[in-house]
C-alpha atoms as a PDB file:
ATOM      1  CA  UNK A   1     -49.045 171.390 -28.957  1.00  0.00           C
ATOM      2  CA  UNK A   2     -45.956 173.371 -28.712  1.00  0.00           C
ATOM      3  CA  UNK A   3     -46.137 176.917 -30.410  1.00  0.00           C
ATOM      4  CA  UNK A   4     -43.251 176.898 -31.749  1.00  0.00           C
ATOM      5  CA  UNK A   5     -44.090 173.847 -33.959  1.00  0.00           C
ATOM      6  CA  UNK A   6     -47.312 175.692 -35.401  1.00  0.00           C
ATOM      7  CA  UNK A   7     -47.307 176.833 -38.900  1.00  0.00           C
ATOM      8  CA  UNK A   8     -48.999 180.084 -39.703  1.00  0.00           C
ATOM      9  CA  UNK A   9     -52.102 180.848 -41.994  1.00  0.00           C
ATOM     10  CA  UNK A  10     -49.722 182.123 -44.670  1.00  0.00           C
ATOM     11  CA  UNK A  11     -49.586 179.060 -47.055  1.00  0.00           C
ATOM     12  CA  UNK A  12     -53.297 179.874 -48.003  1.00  0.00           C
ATOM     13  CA  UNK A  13     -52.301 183.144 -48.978  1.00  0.00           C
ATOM     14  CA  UNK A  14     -50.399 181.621 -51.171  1.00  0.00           C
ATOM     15  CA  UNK A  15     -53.550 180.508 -53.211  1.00  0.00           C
ATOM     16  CA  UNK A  16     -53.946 183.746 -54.064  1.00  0.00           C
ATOM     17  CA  UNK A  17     -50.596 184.488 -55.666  1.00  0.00           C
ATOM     18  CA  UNK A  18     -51.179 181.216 -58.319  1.00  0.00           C
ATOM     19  CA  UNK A  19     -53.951 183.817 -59.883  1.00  0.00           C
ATOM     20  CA  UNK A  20     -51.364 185.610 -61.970  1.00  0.00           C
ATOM     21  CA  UNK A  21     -49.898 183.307 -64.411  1.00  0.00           C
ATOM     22  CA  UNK A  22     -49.103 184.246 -68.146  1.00  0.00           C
ATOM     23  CA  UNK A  23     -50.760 185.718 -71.150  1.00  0.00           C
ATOM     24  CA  UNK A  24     -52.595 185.184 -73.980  1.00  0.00           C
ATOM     25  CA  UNK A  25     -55.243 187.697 -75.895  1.00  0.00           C
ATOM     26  CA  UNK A  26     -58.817 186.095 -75.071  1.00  0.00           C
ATOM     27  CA  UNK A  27     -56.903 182.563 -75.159  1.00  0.00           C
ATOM     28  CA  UNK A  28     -56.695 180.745 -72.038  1.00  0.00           C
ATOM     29  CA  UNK A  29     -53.561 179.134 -70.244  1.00  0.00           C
ATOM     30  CA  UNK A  30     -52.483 175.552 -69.155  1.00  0.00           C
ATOM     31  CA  UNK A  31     -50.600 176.224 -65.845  1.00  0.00           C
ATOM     32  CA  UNK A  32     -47.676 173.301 -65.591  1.00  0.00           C
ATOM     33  CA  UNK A  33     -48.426 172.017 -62.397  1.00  0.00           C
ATOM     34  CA  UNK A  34     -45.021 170.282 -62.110  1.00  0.00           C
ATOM     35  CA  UNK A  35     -43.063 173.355 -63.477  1.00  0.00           C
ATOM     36  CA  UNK A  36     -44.682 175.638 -60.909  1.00  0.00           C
ATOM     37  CA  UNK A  37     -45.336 176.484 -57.033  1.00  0.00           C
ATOM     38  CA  UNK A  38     -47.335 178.481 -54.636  1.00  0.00           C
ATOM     39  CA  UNK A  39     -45.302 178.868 -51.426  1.00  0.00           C
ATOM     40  CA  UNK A  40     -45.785 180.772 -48.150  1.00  0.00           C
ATOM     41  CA  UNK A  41     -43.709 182.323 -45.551  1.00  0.00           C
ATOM     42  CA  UNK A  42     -43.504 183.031 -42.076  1.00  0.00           C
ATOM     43  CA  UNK A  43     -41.856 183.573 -38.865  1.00  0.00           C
ATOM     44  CA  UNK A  44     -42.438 181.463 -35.695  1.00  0.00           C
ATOM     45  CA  UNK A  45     -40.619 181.745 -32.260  1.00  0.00           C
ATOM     46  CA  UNK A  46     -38.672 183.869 -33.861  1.00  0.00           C
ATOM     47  CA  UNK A  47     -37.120 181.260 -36.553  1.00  0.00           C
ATOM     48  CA  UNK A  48     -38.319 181.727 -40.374  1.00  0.00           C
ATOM     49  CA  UNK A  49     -40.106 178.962 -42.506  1.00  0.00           C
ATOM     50  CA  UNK A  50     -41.146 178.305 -45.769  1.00  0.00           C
ATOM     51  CA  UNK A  51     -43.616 175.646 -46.716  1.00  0.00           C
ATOM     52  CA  UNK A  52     -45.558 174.983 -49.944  1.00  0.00           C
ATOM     53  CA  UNK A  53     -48.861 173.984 -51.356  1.00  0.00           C
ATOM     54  CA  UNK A  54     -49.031 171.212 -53.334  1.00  0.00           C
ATOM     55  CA  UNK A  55     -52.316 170.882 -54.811  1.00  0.00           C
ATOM     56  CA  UNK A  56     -53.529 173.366 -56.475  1.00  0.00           C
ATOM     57  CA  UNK A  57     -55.870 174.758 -59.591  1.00  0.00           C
ATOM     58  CA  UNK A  58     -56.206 177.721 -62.108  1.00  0.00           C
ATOM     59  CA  UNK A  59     -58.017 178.858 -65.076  1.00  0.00           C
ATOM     60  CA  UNK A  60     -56.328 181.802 -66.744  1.00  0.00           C
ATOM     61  CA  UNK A  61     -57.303 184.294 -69.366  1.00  0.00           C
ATOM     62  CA  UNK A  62     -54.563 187.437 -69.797  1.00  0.00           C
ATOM     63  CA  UNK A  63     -53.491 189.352 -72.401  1.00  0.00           C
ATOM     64  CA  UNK A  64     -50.248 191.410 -71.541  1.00  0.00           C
ATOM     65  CA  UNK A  65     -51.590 193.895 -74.238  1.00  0.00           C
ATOM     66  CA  UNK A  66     -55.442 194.512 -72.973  1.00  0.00           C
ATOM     67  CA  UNK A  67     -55.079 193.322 -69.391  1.00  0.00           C
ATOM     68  CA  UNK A  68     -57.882 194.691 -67.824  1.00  0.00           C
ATOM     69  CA  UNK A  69     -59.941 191.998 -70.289  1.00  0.00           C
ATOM     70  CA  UNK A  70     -58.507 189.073 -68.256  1.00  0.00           C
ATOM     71  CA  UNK A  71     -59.860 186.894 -65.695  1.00  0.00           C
ATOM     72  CA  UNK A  72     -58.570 184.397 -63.591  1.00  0.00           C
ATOM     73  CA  UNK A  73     -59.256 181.655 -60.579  1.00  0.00           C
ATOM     74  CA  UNK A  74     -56.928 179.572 -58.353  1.00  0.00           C
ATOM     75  CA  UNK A  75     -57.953 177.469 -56.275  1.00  0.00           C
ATOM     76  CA  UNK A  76     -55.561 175.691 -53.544  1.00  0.00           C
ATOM     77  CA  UNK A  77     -56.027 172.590 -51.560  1.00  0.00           C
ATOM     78  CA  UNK A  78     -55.306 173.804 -48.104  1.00  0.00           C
ATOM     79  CA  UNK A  79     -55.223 170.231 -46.713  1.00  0.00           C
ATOM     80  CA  UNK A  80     -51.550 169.734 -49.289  1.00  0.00           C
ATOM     81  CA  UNK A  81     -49.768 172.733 -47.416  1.00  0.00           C
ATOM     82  CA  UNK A  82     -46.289 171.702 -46.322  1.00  0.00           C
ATOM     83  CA  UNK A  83     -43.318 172.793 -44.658  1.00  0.00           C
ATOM     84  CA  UNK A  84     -40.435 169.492 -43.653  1.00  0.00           C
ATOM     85  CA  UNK A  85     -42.240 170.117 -39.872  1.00  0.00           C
ATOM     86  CA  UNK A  86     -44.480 167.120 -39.361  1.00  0.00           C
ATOM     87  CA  UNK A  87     -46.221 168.896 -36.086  1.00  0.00           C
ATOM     88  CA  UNK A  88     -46.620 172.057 -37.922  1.00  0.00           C
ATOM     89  CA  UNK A  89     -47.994 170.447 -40.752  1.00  0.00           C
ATOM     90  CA  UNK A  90     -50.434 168.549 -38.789  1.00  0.00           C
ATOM     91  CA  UNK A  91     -51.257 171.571 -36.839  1.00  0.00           C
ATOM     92  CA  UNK A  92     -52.044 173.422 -40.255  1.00  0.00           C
ATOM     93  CA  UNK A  93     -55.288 171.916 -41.024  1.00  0.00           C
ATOM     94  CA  UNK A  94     -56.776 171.833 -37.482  1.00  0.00           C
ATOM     95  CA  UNK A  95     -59.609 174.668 -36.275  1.00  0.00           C
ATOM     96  CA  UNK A  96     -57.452 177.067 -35.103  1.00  0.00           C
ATOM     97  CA  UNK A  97     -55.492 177.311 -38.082  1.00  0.00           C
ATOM     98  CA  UNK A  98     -56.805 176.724 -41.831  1.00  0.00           C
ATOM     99  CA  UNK A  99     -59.638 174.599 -40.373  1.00  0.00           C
ATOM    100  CA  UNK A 100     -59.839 172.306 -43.748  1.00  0.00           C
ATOM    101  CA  UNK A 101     -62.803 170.544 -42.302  1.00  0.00           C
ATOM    102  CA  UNK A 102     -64.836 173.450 -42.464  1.00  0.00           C
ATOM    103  CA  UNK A 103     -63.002 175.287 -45.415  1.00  0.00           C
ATOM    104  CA  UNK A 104     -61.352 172.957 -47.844  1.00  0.00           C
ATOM    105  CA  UNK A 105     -59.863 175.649 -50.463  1.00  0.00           C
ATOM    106  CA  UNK A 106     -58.743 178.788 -50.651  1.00  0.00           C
ATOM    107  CA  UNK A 107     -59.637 180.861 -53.640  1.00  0.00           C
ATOM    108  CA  UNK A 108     -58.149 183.654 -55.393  1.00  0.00           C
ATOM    109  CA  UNK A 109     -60.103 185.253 -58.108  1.00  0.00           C
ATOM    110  CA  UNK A 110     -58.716 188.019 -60.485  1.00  0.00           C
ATOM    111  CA  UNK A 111     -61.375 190.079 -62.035  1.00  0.00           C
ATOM    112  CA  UNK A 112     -59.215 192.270 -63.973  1.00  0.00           C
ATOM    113  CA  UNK A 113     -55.289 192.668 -64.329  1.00  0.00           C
ATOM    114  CA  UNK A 114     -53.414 195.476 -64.951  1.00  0.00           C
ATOM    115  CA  UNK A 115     -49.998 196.883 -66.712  1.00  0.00           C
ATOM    116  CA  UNK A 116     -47.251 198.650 -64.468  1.00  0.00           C
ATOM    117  CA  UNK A 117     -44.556 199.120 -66.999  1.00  0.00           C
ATOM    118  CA  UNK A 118     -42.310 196.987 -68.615  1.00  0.00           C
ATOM    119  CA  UNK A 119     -42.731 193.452 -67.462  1.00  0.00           C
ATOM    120  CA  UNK A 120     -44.926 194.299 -64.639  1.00  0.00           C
ATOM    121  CA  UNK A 121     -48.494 193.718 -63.969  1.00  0.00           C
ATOM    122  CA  UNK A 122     -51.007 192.987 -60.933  1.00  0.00           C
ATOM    123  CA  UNK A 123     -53.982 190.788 -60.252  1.00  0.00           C
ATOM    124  CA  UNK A 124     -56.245 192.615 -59.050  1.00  0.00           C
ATOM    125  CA  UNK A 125     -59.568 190.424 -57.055  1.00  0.00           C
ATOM    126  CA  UNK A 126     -60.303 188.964 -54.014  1.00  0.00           C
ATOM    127  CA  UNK A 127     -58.534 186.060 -51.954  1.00  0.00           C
ATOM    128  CA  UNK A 128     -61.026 183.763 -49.842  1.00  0.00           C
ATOM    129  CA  UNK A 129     -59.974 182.007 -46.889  1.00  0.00           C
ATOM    130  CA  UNK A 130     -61.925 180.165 -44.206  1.00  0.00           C
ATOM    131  CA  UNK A 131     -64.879 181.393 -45.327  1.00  0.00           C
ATOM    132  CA  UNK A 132     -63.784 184.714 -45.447  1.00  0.00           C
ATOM    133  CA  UNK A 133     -63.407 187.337 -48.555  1.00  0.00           C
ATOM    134  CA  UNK A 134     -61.087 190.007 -48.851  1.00  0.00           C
ATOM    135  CA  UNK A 135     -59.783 192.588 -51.454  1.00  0.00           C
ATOM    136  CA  UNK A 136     -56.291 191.318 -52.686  1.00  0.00           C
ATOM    137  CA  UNK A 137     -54.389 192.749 -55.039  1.00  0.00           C
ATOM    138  CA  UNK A 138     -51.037 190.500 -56.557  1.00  0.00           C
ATOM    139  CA  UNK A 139     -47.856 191.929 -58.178  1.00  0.00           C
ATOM    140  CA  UNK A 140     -46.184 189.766 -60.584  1.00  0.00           C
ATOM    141  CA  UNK A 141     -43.375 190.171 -63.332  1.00  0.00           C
ATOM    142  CA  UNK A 142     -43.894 188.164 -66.918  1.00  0.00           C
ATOM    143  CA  UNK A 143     -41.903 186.820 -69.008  1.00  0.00           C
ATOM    144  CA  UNK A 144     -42.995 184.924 -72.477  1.00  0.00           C
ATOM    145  CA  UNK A 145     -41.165 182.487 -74.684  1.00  0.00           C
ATOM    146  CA  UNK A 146     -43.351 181.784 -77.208  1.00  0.00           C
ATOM    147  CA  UNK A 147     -46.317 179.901 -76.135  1.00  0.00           C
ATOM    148  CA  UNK A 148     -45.180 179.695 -72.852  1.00  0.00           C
ATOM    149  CA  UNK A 149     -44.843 182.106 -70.287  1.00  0.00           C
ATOM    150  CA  UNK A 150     -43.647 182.068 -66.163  1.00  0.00           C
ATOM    151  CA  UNK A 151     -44.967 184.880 -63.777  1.00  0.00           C
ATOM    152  CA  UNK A 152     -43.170 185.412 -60.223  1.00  0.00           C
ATOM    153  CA  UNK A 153     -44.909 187.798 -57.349  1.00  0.00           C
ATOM    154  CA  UNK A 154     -45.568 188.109 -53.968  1.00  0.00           C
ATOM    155  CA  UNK A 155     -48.444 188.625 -52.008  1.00  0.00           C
ATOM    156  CA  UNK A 156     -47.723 189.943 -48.394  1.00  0.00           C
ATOM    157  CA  UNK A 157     -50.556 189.560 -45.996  1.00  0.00           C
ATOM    158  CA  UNK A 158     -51.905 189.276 -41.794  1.00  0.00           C
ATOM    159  CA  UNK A 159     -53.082 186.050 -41.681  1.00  0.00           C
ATOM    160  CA  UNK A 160     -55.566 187.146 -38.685  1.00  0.00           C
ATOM    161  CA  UNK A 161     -57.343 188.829 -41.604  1.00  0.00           C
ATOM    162  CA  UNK A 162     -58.714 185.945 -42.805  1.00  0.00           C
ATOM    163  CA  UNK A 163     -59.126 183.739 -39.129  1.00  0.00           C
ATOM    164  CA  UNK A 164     -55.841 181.852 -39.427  1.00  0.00           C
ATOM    165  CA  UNK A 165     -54.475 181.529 -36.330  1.00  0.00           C
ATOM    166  CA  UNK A 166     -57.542 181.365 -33.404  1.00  0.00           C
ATOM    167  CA  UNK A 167     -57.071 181.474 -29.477  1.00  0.00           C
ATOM    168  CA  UNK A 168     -53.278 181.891 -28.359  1.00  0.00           C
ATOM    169  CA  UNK A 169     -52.014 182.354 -31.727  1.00  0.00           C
ATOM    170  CA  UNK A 170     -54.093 185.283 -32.859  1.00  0.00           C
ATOM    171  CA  UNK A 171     -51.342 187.490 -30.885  1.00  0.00           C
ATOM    172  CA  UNK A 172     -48.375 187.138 -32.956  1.00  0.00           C
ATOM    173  CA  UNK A 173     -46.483 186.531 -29.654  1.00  0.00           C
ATOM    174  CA  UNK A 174     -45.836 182.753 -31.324  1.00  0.00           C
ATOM    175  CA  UNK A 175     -46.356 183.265 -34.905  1.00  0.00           C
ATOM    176  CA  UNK A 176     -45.688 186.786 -37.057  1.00  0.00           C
ATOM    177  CA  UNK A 177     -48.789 188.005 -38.185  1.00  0.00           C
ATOM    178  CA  UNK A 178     -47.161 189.018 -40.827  1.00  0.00           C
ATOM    179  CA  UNK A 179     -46.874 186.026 -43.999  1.00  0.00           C
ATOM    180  CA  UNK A 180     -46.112 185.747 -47.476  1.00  0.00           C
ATOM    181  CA  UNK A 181     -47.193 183.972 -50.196  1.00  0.00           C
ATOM    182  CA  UNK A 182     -44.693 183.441 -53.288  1.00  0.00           C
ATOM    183  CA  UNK A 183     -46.099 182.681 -56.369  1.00  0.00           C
ATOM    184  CA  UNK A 184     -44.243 180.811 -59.757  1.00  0.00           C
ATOM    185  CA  UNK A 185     -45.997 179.922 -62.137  1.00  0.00           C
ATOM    186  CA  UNK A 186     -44.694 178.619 -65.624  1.00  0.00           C
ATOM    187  CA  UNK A 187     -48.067 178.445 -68.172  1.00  0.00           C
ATOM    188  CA  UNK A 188     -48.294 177.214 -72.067  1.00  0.00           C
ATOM    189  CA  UNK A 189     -51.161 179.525 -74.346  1.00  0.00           C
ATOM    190  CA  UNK A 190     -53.868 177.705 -75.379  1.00  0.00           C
ATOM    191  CA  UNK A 191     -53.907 177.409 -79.617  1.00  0.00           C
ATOM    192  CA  UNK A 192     -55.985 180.593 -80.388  1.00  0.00           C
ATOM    193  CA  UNK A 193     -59.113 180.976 -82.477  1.00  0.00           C
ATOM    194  CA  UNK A 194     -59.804 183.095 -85.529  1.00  0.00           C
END
């Protein structure tokens, strides 16, 4: 397969971004699929691409005023990741890249989030990909209008961290070690309780 048609780990990265949608004081959020995206980044032979996921789950809990209560999970189809290349994005679920036989999902899971001033917070958790868990932290900037809220961040990561990219392409001599995964996510507050 030629190298520079393969498509980097990154995409599942972007699993982990999707964790940092809106707020809501012990109320959960509906995430608008349709209104939202989880993208990744990357740079191969030199050229950059973007592709997307576009499957994806998340259950949300955040209150922009007591973040460190909040939890959330995201949980991305690895075998929807897509970037206009049909050989790269045939070459994305094989073994040596997110090996979706093996490892279906990737899985972001924020255990606590937490104010940076103004409109900007983090998720802080762990991202899970093939199998393997790391430490992941996920800057994001909020914005509410009335029930409904959007959150934008970034997660920059080495996809050889998590396995992506085995034999010739664990070098970076094909594919940048180096991806990103772009998160947007536009959420609706669930009624609250008394």
């Amino acid at each position: 397969m030629n190298a520079a048609r393969l498509i980097p780990a990154a995409s599942l990265l972007a699993a982990s971004l999707l964790v940092s949608p809106a707020s809501a004081r012990a109320a959960g959020w509906t995430v608008d699929a349709a209104a939202s995206r989880i993208g990744f980044s990357g740079i191969q032979v030199g050229t950059p691409f973007q592709g997307r996921f576009s499957r994806f789950t998340a259950q949300i809990d955040f209150d922009p005023a007591a973040p460190e209560t909040g939890r959330a999970r995201v949980e991305i189809d690895l075998t929807s990741a897509v970037t206009g290349d049909a050989q790269r994005d045939a070459a994305l679920p094989q073994a040596e890249w997110f090996d979706t036989k093996a490892n279906p999902q990737a899985r972001f899971e924020a255990t606590r989030f937490a104010a940076r001033g103004g409109d900007a917070y983090e998720a802080v958790g762990t991202l899970t990909i093939r199998g393997i868990r790391r430490d992941a932290v996920l800057p994001f900037r909020l914005t509410r209008d009335g029930p409904k809220a959007r959150a934008i961040g970034r997660l920059d990561l080495v996809r050889t961290q998590f396995g992506i990219g085995q034999g010739p392409w664990a070098s970076g001599q094909w594919v940048a070690l180096e991806v990103g995964v772009d998160v947007d996510l536009t959420a609706t507050e669930a009624a609250s309780t008394p």
